[in-house]
Protein backbone atom coordinates (compact mmCIF):
# COMPACT_ATOMS: atom_id res chain seq x y z
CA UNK A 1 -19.49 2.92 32.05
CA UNK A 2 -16.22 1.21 30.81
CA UNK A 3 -13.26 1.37 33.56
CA UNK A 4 -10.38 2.94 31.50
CA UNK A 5 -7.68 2.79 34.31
CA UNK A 6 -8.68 -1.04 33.24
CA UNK A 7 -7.79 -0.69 30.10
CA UNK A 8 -4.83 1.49 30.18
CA UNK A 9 -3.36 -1.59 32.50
CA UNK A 10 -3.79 -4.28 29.16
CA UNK A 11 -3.17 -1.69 26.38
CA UNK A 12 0.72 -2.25 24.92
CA UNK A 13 -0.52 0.34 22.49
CA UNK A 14 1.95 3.57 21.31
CA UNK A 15 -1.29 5.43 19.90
CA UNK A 16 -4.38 3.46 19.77
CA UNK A 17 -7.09 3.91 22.17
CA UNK A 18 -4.10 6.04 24.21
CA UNK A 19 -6.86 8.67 24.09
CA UNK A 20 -10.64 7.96 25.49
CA UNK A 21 -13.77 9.41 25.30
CA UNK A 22 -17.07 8.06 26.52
CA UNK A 23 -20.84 8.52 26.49
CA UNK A 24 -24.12 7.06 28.25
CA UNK A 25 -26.37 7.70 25.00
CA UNK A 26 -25.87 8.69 21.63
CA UNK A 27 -27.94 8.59 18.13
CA UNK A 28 -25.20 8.03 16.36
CA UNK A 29 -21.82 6.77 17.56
CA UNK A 30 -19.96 7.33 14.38
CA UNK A 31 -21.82 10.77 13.30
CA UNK A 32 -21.01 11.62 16.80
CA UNK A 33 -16.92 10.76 16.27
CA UNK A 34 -17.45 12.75 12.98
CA UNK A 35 -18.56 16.04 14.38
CA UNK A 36 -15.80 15.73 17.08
CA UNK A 37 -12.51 14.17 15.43
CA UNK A 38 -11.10 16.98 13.65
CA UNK A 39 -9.77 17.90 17.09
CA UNK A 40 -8.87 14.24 18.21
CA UNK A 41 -5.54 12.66 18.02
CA UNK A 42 -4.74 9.33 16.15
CA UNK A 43 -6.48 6.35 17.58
CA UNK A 44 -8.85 7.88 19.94
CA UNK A 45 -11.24 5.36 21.10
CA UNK A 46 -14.61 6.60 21.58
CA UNK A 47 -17.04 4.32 23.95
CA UNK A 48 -20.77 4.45 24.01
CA UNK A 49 -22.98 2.56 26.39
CA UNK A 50 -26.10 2.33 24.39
CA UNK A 51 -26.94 4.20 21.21
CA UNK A 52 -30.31 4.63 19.18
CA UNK A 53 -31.30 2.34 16.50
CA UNK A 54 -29.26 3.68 13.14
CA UNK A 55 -28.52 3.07 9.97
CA UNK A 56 -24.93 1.75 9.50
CA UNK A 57 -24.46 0.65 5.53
CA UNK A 58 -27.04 0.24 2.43
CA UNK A 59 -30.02 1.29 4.55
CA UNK A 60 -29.43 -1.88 6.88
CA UNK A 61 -30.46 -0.39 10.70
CA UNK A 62 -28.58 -2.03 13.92
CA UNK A 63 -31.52 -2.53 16.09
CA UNK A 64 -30.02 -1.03 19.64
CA UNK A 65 -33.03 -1.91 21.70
CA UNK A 66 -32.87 -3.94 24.43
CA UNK A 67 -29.63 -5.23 23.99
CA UNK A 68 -26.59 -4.78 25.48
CA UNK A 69 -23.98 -3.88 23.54
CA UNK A 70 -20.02 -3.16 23.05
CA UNK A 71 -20.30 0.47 20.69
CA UNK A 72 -17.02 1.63 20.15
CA UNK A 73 -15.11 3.62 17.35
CA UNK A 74 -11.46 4.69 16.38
CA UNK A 75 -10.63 7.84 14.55
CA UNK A 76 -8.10 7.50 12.38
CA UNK A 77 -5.74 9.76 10.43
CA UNK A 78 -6.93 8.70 6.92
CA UNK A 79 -4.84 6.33 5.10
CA UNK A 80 -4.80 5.00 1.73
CA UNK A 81 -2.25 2.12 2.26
CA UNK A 82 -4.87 1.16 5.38
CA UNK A 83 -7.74 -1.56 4.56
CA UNK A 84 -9.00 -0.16 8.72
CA UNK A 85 -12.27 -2.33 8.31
CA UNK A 86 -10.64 -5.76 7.23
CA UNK A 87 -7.98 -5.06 10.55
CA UNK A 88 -11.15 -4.23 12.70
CA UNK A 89 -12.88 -7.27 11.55
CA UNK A 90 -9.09 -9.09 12.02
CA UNK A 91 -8.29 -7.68 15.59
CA UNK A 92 -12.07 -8.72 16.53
CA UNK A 93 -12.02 -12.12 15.79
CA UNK A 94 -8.59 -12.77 16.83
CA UNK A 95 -9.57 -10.86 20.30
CA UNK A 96 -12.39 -12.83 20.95
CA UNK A 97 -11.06 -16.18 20.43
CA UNK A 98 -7.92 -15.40 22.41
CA UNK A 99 -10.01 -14.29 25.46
CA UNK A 100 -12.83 -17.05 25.27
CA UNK A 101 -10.42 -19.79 24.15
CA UNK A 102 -11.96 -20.91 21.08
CA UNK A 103 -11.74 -20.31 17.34
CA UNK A 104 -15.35 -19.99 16.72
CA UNK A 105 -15.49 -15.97 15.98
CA UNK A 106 -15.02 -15.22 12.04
CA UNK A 107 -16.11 -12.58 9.56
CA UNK A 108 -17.41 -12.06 6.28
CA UNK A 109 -16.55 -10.34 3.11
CA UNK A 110 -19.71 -7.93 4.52
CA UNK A 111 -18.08 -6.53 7.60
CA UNK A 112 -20.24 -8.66 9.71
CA UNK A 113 -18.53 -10.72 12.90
CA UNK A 114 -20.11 -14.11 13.58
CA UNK A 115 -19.85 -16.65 16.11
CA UNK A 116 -20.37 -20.04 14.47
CA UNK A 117 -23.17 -18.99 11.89
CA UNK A 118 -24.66 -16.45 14.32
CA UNK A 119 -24.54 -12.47 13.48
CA UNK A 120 -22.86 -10.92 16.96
CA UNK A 121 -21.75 -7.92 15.50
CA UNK A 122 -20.31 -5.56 12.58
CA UNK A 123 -17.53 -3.38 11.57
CA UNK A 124 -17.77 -0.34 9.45
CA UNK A 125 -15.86 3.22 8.74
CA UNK A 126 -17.06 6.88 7.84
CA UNK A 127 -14.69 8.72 5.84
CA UNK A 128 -14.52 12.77 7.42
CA UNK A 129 -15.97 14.69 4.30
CA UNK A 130 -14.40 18.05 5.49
CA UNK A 131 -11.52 19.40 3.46
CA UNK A 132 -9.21 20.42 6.49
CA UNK A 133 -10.45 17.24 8.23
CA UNK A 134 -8.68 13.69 6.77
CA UNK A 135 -9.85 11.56 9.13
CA UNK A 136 -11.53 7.89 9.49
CA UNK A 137 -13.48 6.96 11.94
CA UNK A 138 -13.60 3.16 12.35
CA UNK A 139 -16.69 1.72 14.13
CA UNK A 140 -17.92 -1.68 15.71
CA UNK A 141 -20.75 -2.91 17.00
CA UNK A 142 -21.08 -6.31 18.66
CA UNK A 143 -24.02 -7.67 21.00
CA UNK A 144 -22.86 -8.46 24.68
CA UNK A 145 -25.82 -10.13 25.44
CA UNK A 146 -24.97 -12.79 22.99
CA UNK A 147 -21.45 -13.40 24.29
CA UNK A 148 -23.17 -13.07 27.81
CA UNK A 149 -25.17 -15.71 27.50
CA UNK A 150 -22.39 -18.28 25.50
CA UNK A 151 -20.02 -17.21 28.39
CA UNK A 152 -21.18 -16.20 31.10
CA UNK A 153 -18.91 -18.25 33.51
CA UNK A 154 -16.08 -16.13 32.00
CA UNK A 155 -18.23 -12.63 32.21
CA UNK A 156 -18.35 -13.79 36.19
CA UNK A 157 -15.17 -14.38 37.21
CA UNK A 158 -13.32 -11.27 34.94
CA UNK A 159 -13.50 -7.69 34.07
CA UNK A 160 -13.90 -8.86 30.82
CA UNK A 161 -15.21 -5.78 28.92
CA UNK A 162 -12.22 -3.81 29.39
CA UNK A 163 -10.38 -6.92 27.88
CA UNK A 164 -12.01 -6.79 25.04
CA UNK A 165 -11.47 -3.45 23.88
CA UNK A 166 -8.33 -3.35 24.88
CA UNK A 167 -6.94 -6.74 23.25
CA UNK A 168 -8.63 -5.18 19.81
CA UNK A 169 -6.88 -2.19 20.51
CA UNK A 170 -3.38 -3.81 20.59
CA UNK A 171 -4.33 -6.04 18.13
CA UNK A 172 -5.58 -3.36 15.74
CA UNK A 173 -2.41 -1.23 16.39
CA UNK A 174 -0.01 -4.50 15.87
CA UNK A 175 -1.88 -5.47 12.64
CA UNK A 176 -1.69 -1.72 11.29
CA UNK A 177 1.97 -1.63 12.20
CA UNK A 178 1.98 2.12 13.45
């Protein structure tokens, strides 16, 4: 399980990931933040530790097994002015090559995250299809054991998995400009 205190202590945030949730298991991350955000507050970050395999966009399924994983969403108050999965994809990369010092991590016109020319991960977004519900719920997936296993000197020496989601957090929120 993620160590929010840890978080809290890098977020510079006003409203994202201000609120937390977490889970051991899930199907579904996103269906899960879908059934629950009409009640949640802007930029709740929802945290899952590991989550069955699932389809996430034109029948494509993110294999969940045996890996190790960073699942994480953000429900959003639904914006049209906001593009949420080209800033996900945005505070990602720019997160990841601030904290590993390189400018390797990009993304593609297909939500995907690479490393170099290897698929680590992929950001997506469910729209809430209730009326009295206008929420989005902005989701990424990236494989740990990847990043593990490029840096694991770094994995060793920090508590570098709060860092991560916090650093996109701030960068999401600065990007968004809320």
């Amino acid at each position: 399980m993620y160590d929010y205190e840890e978080i809290k202590k890098i977020l510079i945030t006003k409203n994202v990931s201000r609120n937390f949730i977490q889970f051991d298991f899930l199907d579904s991350l996103s269906k899960k933040c879908l059934k629950i955000c009409e009640n949640c507050p802007n930029g709740m970050l929802v945290l899952c530790e590991t989550q069955a395999n699932v389809k996430i966009t034109k029948n494509k399924i993110w294999e969940s097994n045996n890996r190790i994983q960073y699942l994480f969403s953000l429900i959003m108050d639904k914006s049209e002015n906001a593009d949420y999965v080209n800033i996900m994809q945005r505070s990602v990369v720019l997160s990841l090559n601030k904290l590993f010092s390189i400018e390797a991590f990009n993304f593609n016109e297909t939500n995907d995250i690479f490393i170099d020319d290897d698929k680590i991960g992929a950001v997506f977004i469910n729209h809430s299809k209730r009326t009295k519900v206008n929420k989005d719920i902005v989701s990424c997936y990236l494989n740990k054991d990847v990043l593990l296993d490029m840096f694991e000197e770094i994995y060793e020496r920090e508590k570098i998995d709060e860092k991560i989601i916090a650093t996109i957090s701030n960068y999401f929120e600065t990007l968004i400009g809320i």
